[in-house]
Protein backbone atom coordinates (compact mmCIF):
# COMPACT_ATOMS: atom_id res chain seq x y z
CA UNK A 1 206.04 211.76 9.04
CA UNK A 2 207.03 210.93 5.34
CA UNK A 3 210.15 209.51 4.45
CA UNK A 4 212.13 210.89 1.35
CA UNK A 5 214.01 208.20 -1.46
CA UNK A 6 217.28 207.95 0.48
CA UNK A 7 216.80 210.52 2.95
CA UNK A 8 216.28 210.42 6.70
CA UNK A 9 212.17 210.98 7.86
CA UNK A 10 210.89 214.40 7.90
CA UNK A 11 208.36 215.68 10.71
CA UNK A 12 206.27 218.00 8.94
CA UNK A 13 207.39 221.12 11.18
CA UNK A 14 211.22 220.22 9.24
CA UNK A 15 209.27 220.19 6.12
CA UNK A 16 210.31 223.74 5.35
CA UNK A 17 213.18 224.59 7.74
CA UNK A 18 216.52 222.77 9.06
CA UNK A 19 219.77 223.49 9.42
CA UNK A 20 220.30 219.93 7.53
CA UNK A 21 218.61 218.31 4.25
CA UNK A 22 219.36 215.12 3.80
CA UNK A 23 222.52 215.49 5.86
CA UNK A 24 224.06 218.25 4.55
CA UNK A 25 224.41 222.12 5.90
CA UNK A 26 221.79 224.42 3.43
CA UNK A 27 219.74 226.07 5.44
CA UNK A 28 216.37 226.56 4.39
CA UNK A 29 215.15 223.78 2.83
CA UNK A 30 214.67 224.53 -0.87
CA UNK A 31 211.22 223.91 -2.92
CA UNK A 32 210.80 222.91 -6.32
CA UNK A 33 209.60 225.35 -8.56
CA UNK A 34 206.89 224.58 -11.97
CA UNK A 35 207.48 226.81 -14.38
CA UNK A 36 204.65 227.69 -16.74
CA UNK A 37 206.29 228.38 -20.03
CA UNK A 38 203.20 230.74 -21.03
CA UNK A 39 203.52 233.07 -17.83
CA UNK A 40 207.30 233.36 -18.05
CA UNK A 41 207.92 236.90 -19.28
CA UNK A 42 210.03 237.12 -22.18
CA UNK A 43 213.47 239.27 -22.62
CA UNK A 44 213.92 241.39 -26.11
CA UNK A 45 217.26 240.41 -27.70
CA UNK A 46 216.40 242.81 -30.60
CA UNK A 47 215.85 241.54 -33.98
CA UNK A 48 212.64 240.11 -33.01
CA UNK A 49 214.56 237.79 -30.85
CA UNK A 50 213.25 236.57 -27.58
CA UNK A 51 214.16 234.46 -24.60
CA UNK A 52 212.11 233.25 -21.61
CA UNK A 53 214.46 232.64 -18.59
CA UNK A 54 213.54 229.32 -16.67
CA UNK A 55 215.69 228.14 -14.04
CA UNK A 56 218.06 230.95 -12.72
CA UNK A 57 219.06 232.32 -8.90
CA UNK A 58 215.74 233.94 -8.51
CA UNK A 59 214.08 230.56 -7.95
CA UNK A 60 217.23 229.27 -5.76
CA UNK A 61 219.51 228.04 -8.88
CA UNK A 62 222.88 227.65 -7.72
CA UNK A 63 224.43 224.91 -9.99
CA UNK A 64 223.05 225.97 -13.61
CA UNK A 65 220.65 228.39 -15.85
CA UNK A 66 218.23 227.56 -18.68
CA UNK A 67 215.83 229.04 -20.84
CA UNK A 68 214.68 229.29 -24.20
CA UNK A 69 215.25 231.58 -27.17
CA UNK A 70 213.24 232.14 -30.09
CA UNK A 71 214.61 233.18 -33.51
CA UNK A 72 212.86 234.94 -36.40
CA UNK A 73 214.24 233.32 -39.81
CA UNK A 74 217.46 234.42 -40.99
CA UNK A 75 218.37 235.89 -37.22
CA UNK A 76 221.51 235.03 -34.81
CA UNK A 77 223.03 236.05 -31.66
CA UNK A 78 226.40 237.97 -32.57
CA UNK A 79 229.51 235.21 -31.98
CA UNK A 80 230.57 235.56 -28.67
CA UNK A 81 232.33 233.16 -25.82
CA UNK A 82 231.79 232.59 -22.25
CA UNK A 83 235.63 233.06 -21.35
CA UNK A 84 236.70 231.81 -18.08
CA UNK A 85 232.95 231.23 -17.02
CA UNK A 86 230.47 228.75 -18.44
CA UNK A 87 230.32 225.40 -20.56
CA UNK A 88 226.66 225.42 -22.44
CA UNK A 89 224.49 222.94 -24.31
CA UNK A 90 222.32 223.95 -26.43
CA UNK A 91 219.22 221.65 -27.86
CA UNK A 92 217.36 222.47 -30.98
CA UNK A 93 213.46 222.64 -29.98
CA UNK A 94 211.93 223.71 -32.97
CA UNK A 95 212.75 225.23 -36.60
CA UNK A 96 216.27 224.45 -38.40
CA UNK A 97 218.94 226.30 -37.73
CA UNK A 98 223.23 226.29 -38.04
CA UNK A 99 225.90 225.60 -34.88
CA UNK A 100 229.25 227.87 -35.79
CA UNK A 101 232.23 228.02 -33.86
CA UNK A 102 235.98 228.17 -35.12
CA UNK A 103 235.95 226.47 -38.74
CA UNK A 104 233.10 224.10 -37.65
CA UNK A 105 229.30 224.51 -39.06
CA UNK A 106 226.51 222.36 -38.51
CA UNK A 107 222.46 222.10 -39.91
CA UNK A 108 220.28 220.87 -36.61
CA UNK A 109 217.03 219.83 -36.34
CA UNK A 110 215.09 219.22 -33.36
CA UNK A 111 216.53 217.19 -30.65
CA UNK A 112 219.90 217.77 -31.85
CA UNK A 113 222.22 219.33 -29.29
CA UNK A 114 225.49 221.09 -29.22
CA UNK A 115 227.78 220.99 -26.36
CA UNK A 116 230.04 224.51 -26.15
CA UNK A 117 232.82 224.69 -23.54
CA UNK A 118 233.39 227.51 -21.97
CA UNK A 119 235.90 230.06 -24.04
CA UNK A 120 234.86 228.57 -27.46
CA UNK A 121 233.69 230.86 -30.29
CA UNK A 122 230.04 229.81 -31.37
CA UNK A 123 226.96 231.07 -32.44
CA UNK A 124 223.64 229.76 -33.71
CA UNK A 125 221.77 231.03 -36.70
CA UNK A 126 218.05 230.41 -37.89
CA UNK A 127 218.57 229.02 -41.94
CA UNK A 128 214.68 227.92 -41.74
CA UNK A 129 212.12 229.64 -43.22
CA UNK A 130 210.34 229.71 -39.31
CA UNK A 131 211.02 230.21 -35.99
CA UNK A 132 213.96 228.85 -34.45
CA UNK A 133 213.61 227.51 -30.91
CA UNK A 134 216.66 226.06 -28.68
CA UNK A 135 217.08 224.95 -25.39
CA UNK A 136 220.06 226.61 -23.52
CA UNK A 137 221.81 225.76 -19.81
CA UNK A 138 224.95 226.97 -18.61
CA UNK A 139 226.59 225.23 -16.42
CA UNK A 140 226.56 228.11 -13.72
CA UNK A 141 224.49 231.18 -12.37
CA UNK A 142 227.14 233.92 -13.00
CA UNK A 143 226.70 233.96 -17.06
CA UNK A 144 228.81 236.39 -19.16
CA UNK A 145 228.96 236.64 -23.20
CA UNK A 146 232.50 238.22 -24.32
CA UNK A 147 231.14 239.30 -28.05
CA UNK A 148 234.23 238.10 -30.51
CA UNK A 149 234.16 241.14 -32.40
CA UNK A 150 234.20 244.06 -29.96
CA UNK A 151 235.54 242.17 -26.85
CA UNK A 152 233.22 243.58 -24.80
CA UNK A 153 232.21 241.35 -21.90
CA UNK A 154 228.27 241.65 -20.49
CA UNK A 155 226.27 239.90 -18.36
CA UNK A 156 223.88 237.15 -19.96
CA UNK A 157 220.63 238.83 -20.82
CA UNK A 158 221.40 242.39 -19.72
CA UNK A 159 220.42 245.06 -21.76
CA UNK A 160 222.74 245.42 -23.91
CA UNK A 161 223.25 241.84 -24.92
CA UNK A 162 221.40 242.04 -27.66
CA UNK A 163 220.79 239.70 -30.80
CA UNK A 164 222.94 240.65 -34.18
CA UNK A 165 220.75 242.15 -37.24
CA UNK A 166 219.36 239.99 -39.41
CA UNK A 167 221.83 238.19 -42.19
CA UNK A 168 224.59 239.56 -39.59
């Protein structure tokens, strides 16, 4: 039998089904997940941008996304919100790049990181003269992106949510 940090002992037949974890109703017991950043598949945003989905429901997510998106130089993602749905942070991995949202703008560098609560106008732009990395979680599984200047609402990484042309 092992014993979890702060949890009750677990036979190994309750290793991988209860009706209680740690004594609390979930179910199946969840399992961690390693994610190996070179086998995620990535997601065409258009205008050579890319993201690679990490955590999300697939994997049993139910408290917040993340992934990463990569930016060719001078390309954004169109200014949008996430009305009514998600507060994000965003962490600069790699590159340089500009924060904008409502009369505020920003040069990051790596390790910097932008907190954006839900219904805020913002988006992030690659100034460098390489590729732009960043971090993003939302602080939910149900994502949506209301684009600023259409008002049309998608889902997060759908087809149509697509990256703005470059210099746009």
């Amino acid at each position: 039998m092992g014993r979890s940090p702060g949890g009750p002992s677990l036979r190994p037949s309750e290793s991988t089904s209860c009706s209680c974890v740690f004594g609390r109703k979930r179910g199946k017991v969840r399992k961690p997940h390693v994610l190996l950043f070179d086998e995620v598949p990535s997601v065409d945003r258009g205008s050579g941008v890319s993201t690679k989905p990490l955590v999300k429901e697939a994997i049993g997510a139910t408290a917040f996304i993340n992934g990463v998106t990569s930016f060719p130089s001078g390309a954004s993602i169109p200014w949008h919100t996430h009305n009514h749905n998600v507060d994000e942070s965003v962490t600069l991995l790699e590159g340089s790049g500009q924060f904008q949202s409502e009369g505020v703008v920003r040069q990051l560098k790596p390790c910097d990181t932008v907190f954006v609560p839900a219904g805020v106008a913002h988006r992030f732009v690659n100034t460098g003269s390489g590729v732009m990395r960043i971090l993003w979680v939302y602080g939910g599984t149900k994502v949506t992106r209301t684009f600023t200047e259409t008002g049309i609402t998608l889902a997060h990484l759908s087809e149509e949510d697509k990256a703005a042309p470059q210099g746009g």
